[in-house]
Protein backbone atom coordinates (compact mmCIF):
# COMPACT_ATOMS: atom_id res chain seq x y z
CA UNK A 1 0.00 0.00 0.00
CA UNK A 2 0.82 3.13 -1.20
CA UNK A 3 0.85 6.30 1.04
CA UNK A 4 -0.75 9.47 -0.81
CA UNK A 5 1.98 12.79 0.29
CA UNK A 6 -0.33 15.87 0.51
CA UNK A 7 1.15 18.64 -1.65
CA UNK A 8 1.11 22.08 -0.96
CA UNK A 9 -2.02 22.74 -3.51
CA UNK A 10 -3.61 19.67 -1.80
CA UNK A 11 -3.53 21.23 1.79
CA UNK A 12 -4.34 24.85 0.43
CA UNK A 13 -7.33 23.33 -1.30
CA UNK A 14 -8.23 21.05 1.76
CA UNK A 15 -7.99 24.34 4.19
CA UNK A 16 -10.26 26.58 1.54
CA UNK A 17 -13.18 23.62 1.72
CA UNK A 18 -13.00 24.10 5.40
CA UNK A 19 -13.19 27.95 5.15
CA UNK A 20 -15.95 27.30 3.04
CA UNK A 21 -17.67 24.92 5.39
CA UNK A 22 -17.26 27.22 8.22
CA UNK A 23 -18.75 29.97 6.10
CA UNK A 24 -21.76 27.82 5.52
CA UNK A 25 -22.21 26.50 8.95
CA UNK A 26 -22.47 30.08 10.02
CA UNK A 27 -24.37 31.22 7.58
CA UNK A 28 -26.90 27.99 8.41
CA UNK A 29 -26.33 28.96 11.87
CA UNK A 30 -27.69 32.55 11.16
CA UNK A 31 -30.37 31.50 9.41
CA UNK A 32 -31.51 29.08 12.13
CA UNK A 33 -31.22 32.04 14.42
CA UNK A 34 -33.54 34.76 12.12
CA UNK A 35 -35.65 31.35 12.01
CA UNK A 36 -36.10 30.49 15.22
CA UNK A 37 -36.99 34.58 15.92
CA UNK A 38 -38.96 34.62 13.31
CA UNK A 39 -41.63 31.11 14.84
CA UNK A 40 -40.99 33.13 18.34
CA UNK A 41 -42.16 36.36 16.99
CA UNK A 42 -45.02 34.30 15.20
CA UNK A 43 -46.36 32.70 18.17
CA UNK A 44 -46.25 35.70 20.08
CA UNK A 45 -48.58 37.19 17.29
CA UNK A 46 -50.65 33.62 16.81
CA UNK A 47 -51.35 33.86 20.54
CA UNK A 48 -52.79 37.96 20.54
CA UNK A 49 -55.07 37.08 17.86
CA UNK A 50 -56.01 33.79 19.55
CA UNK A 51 -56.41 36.66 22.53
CA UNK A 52 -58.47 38.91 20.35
CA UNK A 53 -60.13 36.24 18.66
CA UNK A 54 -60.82 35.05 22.52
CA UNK A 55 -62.45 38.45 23.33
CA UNK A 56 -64.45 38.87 20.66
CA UNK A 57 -66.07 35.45 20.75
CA UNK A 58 -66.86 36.24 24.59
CA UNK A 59 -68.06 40.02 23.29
CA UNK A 60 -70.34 38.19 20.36
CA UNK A 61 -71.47 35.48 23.13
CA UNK A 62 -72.25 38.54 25.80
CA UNK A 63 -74.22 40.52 23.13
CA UNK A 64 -76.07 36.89 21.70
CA UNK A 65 -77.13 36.45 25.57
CA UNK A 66 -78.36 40.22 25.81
CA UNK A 67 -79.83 40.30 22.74
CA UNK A 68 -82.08 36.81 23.97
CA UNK A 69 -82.92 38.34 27.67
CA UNK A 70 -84.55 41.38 25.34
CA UNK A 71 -85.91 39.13 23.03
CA UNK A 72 -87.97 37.18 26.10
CA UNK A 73 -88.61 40.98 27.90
CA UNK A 74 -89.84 41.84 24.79
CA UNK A 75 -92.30 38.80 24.36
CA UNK A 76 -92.94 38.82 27.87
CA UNK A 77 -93.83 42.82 27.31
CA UNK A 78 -96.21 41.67 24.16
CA UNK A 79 -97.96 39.03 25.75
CA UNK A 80 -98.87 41.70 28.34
CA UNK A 81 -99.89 44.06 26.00
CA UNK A 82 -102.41 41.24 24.06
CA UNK A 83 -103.73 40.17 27.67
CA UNK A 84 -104.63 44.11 28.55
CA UNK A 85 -105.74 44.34 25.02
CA UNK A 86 -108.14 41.63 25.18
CA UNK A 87 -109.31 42.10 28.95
CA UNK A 88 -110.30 46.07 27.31
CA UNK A 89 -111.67 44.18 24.21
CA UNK A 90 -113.63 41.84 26.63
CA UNK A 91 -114.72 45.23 28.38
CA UNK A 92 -115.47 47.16 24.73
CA UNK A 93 -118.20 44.56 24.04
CA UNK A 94 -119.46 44.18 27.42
CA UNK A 95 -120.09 47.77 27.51
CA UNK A 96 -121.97 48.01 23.67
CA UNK A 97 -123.64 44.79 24.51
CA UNK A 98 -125.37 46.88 27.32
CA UNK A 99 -125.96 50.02 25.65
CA UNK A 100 -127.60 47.78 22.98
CA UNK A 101 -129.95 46.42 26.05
CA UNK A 102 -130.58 49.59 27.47
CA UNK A 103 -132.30 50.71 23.96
């Protein structure tokens, strides 16, 4: 078995790879850094508008539940109204059934 002698060239080529690798290792290692800012910053924003979404879902549910307590004042309000209306109905005809008995 032969044993290969590195030249010169050989070594100067060798050492440029590596100064090349390095580069791209820290250039990787940059990019993994913007990256990894980048998801943090992301799920800092992901979780205000799951926040906001949060709020306005409880706002929409607040107003849905206010909006059904008027609806049932409101029918409880009508069906007052109808039961005054017909007790004075009731009272309307009562009354002209007498005047026509009085004639």
């Amino acid at each position: 078995m032969t044993t290969e002698r590195w030249t010169d060239a050989m070594i100067d080529n060798l050492a440029s790879t590596v100064e090349d690798l390095s580069s791209t290792v820290e250039d990787l290692s940059s990019t993994v850094d913007r990256t990894t800012q980048n998801i943090e910053q992301t799920n800092r924003n992901v979780d205000m508008l799951v926040g906001a979404v949060n709020a306005l879902l409880e706002r929409d549910s607040q107003r849905d539940e206010e909006m059904r307590r008027r609806n049932e004042d409101f029918q409880q309000y009508k069906l007052e109204n109808d039961q005054r209306f017909n007790t004075l109905l009731e009272e309307v005809r009562f009354l002209i059934r007498k005047l026509g008995e009085n004639q």
